[in-house]
N, C-alpha and C. Protein backbone atom coordinates (compact mmCIF):
# COMPACT_ATOMS: atom_id res chain seq x y z
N UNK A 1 0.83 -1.17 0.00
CA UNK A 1 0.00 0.00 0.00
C UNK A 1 0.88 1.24 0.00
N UNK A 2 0.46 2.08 -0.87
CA UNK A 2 1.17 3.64 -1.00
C UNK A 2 0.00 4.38 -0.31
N UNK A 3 1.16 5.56 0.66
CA UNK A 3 0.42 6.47 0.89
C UNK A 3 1.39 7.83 0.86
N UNK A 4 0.45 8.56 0.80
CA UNK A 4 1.00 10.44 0.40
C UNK A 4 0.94 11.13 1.89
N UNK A 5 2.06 11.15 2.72
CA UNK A 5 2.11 11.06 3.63
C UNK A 5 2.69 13.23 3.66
N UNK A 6 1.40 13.53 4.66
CA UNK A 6 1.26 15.08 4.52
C UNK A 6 1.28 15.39 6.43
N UNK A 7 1.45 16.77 6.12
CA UNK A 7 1.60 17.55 7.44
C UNK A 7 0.95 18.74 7.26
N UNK A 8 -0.57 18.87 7.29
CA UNK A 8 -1.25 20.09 7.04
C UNK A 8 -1.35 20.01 5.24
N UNK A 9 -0.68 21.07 4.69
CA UNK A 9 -0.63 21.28 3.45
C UNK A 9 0.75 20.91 3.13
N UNK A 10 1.28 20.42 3.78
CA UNK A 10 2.98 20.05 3.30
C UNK A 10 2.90 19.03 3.13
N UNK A 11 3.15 18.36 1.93
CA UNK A 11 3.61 17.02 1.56
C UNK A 11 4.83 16.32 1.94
N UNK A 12 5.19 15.38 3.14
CA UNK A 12 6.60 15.38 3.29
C UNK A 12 7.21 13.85 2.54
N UNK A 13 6.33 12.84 2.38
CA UNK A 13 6.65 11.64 2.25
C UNK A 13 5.92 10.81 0.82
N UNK A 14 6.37 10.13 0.39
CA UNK A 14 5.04 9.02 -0.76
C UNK A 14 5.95 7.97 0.14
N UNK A 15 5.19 6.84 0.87
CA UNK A 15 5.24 6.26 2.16
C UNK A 15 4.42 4.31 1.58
N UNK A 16 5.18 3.40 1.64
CA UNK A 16 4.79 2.02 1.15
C UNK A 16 5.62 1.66 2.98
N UNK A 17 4.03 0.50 2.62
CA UNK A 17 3.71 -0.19 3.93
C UNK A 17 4.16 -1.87 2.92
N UNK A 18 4.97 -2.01 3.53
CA UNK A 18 5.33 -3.53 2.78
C UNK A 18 4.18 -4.72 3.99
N UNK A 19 4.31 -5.70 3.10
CA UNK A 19 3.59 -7.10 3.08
C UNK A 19 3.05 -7.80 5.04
N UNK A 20 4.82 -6.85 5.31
CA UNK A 20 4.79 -7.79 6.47
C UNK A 20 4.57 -6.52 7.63
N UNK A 21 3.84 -5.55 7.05
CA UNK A 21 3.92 -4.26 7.81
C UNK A 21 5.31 -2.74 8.21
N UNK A 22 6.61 -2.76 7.73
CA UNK A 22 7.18 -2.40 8.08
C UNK A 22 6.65 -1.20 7.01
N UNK A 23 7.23 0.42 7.43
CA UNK A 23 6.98 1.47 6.44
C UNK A 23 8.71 2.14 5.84
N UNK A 24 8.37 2.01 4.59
CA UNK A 24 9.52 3.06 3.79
C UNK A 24 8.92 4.20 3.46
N UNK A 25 9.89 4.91 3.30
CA UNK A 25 9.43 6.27 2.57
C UNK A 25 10.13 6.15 1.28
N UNK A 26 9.90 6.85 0.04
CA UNK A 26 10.92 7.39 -0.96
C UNK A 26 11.54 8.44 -0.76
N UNK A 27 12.81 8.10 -1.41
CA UNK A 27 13.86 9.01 -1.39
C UNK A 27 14.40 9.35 -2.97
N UNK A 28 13.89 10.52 -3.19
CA UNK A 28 14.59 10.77 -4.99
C UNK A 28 15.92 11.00 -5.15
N UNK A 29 16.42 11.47 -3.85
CA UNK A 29 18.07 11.35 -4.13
C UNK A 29 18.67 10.38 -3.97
N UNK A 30 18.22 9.41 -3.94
CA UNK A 30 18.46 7.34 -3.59
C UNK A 30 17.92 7.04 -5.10
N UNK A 31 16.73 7.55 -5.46
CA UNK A 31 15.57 6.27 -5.82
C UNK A 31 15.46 5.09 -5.57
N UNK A 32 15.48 5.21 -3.78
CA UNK A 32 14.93 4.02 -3.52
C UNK A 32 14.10 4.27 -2.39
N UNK A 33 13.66 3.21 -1.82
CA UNK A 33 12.73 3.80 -0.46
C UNK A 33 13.56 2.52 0.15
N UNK A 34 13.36 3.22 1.43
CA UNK A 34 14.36 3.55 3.07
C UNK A 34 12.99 3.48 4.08
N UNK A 35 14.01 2.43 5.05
CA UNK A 35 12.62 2.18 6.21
C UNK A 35 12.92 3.85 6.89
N UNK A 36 11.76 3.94 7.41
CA UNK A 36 12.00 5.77 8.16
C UNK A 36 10.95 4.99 9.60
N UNK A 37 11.44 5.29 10.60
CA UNK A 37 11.26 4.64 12.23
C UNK A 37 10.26 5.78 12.62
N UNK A 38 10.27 6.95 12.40
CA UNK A 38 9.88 7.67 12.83
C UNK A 38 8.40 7.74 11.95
N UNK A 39 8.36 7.88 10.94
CA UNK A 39 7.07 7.93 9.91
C UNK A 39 6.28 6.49 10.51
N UNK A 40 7.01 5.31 10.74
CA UNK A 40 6.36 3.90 10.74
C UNK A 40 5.53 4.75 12.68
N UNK A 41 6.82 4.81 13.76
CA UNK A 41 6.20 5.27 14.68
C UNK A 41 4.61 5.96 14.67
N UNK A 42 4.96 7.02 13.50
CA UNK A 42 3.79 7.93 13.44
C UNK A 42 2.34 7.08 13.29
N UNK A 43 2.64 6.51 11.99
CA UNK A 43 1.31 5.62 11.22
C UNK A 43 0.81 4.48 12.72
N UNK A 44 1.90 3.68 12.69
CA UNK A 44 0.81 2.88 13.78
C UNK A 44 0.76 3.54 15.43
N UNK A 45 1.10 4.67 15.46
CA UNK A 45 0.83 5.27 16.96
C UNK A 45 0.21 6.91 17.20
N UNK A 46 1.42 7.55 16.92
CA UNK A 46 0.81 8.95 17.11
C UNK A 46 0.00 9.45 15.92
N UNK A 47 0.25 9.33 14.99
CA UNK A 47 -1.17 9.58 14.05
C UNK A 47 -1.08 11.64 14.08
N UNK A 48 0.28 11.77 14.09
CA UNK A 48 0.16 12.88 13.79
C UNK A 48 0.03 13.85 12.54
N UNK A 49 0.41 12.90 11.77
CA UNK A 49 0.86 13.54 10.56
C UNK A 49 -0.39 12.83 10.02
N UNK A 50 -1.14 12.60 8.07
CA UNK A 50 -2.18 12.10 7.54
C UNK A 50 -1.38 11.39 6.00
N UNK A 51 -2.41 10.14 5.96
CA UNK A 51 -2.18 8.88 5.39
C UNK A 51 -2.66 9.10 4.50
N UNK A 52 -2.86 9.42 2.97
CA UNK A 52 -3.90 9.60 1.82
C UNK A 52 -3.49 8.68 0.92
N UNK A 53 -4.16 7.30 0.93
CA UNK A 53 -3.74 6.11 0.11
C UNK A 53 -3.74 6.68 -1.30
N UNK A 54 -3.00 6.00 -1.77
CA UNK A 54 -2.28 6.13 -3.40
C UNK A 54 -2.27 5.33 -4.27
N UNK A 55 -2.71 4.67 -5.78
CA UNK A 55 -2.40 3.49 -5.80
C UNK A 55 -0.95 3.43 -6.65
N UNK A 56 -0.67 2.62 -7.19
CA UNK A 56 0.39 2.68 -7.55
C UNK A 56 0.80 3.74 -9.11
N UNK A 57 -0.29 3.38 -9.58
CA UNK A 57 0.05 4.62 -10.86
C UNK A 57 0.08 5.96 -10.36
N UNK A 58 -0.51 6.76 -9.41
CA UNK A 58 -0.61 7.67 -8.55
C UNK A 58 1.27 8.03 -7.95
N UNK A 59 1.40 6.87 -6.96
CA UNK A 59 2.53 7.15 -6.88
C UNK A 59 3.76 7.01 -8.04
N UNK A 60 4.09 6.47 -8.80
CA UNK A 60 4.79 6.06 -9.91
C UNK A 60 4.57 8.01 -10.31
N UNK A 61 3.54 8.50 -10.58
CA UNK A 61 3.22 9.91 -11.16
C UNK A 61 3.94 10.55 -9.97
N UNK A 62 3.92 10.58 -8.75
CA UNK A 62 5.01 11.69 -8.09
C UNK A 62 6.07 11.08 -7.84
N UNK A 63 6.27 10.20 -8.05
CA UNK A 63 7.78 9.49 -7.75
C UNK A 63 8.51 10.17 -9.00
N UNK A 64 7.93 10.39 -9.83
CA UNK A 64 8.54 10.82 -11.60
C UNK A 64 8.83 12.23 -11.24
N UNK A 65 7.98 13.07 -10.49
CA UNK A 65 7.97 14.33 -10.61
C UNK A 65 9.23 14.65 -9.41
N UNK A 66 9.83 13.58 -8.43
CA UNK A 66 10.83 13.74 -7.81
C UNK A 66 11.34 15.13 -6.49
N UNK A 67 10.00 15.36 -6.60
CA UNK A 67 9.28 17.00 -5.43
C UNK A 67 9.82 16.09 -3.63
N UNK A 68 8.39 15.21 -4.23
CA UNK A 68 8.20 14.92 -2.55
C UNK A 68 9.16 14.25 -2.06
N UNK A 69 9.65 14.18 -0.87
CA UNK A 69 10.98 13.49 0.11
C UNK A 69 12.17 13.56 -0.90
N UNK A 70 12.23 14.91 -1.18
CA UNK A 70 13.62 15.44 -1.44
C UNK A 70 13.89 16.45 -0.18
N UNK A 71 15.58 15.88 0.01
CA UNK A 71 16.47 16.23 1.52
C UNK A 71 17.40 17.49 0.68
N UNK A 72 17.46 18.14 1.94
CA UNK A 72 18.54 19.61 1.47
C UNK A 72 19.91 18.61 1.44
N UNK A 73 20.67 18.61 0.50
CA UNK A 73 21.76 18.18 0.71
C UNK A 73 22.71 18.83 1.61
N UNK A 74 22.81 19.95 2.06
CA UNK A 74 23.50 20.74 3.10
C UNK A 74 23.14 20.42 4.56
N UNK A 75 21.79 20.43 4.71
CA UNK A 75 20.76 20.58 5.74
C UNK A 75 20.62 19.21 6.77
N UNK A 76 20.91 18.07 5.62
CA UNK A 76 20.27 17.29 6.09
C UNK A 76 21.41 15.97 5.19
N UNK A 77 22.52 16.25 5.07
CA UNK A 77 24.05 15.86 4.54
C UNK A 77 23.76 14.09 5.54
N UNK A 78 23.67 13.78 6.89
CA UNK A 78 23.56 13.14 7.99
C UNK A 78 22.54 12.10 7.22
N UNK A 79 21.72 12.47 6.96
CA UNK A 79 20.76 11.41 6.74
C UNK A 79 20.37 11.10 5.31
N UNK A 80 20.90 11.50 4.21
CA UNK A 80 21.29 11.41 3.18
C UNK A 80 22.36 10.24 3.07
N UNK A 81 23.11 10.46 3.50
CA UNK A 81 24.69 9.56 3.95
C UNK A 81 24.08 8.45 4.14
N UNK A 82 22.97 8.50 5.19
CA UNK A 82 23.07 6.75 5.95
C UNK A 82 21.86 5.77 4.93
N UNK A 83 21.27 7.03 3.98
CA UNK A 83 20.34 6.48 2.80
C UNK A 83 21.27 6.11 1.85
N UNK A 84 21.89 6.61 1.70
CA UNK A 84 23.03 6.34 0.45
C UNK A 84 23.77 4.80 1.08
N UNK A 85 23.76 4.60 1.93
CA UNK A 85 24.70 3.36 2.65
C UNK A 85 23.53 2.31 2.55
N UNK A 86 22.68 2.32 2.58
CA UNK A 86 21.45 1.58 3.10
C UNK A 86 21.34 0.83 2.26
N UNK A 87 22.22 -0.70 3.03
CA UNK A 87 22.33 -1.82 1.67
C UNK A 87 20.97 -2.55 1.86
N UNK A 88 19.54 -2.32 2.85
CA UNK A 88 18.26 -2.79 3.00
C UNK A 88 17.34 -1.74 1.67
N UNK A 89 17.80 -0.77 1.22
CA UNK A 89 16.83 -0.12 1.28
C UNK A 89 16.04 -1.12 -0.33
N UNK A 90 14.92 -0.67 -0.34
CA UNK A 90 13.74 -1.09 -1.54
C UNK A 90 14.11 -0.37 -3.11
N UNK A 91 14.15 -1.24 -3.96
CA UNK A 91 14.32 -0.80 -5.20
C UNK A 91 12.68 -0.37 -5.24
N UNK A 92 12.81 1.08 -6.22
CA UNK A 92 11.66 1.49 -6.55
C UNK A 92 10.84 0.79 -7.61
N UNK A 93 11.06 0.48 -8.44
CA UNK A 93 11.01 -0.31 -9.58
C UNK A 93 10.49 -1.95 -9.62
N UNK A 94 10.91 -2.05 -8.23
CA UNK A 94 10.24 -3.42 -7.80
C UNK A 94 9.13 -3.20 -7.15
N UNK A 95 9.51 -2.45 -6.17
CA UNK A 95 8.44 -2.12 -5.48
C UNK A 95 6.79 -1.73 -6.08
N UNK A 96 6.92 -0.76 -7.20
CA UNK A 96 5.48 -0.49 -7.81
C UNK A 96 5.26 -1.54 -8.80
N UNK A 97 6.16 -2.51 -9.15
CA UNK A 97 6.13 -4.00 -9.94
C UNK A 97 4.85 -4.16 -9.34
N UNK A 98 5.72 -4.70 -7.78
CA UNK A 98 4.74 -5.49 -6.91
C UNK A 98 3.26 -5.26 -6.32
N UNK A 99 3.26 -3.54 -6.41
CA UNK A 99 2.12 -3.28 -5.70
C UNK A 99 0.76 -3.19 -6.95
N UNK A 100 1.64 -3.12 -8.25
CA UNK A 100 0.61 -2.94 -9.41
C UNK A 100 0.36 -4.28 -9.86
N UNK A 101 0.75 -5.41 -9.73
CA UNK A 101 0.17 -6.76 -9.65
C UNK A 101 -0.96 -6.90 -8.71
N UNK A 102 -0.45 -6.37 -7.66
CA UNK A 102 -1.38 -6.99 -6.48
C UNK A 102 -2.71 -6.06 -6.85
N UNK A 103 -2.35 -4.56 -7.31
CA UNK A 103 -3.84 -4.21 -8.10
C UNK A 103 -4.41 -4.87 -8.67
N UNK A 104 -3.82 -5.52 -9.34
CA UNK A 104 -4.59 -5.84 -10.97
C UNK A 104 -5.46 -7.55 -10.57
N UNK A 105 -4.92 -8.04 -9.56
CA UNK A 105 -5.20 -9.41 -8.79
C UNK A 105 -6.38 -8.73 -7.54
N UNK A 106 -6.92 -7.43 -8.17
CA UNK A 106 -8.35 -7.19 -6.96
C UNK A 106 -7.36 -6.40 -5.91
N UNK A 107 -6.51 -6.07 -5.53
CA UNK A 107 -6.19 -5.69 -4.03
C UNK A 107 -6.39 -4.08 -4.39
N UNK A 108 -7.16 -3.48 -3.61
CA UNK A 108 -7.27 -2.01 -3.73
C UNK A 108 -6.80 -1.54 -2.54
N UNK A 109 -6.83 -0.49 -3.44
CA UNK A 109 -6.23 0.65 -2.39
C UNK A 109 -7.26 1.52 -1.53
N UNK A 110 -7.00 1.65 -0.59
CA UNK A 110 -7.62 2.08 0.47
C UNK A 110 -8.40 1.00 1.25
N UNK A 111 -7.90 -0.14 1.63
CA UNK A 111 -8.77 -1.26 1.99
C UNK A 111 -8.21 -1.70 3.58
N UNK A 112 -7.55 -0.78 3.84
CA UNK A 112 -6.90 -0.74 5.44
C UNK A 112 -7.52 0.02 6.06
């Protein structure tokens, strides 16, 4: 499941909940998605931030446009680094493989 993971009117995340529950975010200066502890924290607890399911052609369309969960490279140099190292992180490319099968096999989006 993709979601467009916002803060008011700020878009900060496009956010996949894999199979077995864990959450990545995308990262366009990777292109890949990276587990984020703090976003997963959010979704199954504090519920601070908002979840707007996506399906996969949706996300594939802002993943292209490369806006959302882009890091200041100056700002934010620290956590860039440990994405760039991140021999776990999710190929993008697989990832909307997988989630646009599981569309097309009935699984919709928004069904959580």
């Amino acid at each position: 499941m993709f979601y467009l993971v916002t803060e008011g009117n700020r878009e900060l995340w496009i956010a996949y909940e894999s199979m077995v529950g864990q959450i990545y975010v995308y990262v366009p200066d990777t292109g890949r998605y990276h587990r984020n502890r703090g976003v997963a924290r959010d979704y199954y607890g504090e519920r601070e931030l908002s979840y707007a399911p996506l399906s996969a052609a949706d996300a594939r369309a802002l993943m292209r446009d490369a806006r959302i969960g882009r890091l200041d490279a100056i700002r934010k140099r620290a956590q860039l680094d440990q994405y760039r190292a991140d021999a776990h992180a999710l190929e993008s490319d697989e990832v909307l493989r997988s989630m646009e099968s599981m569309e097309e096999e009935g699984g919709n989006v928004g069904d959580r």
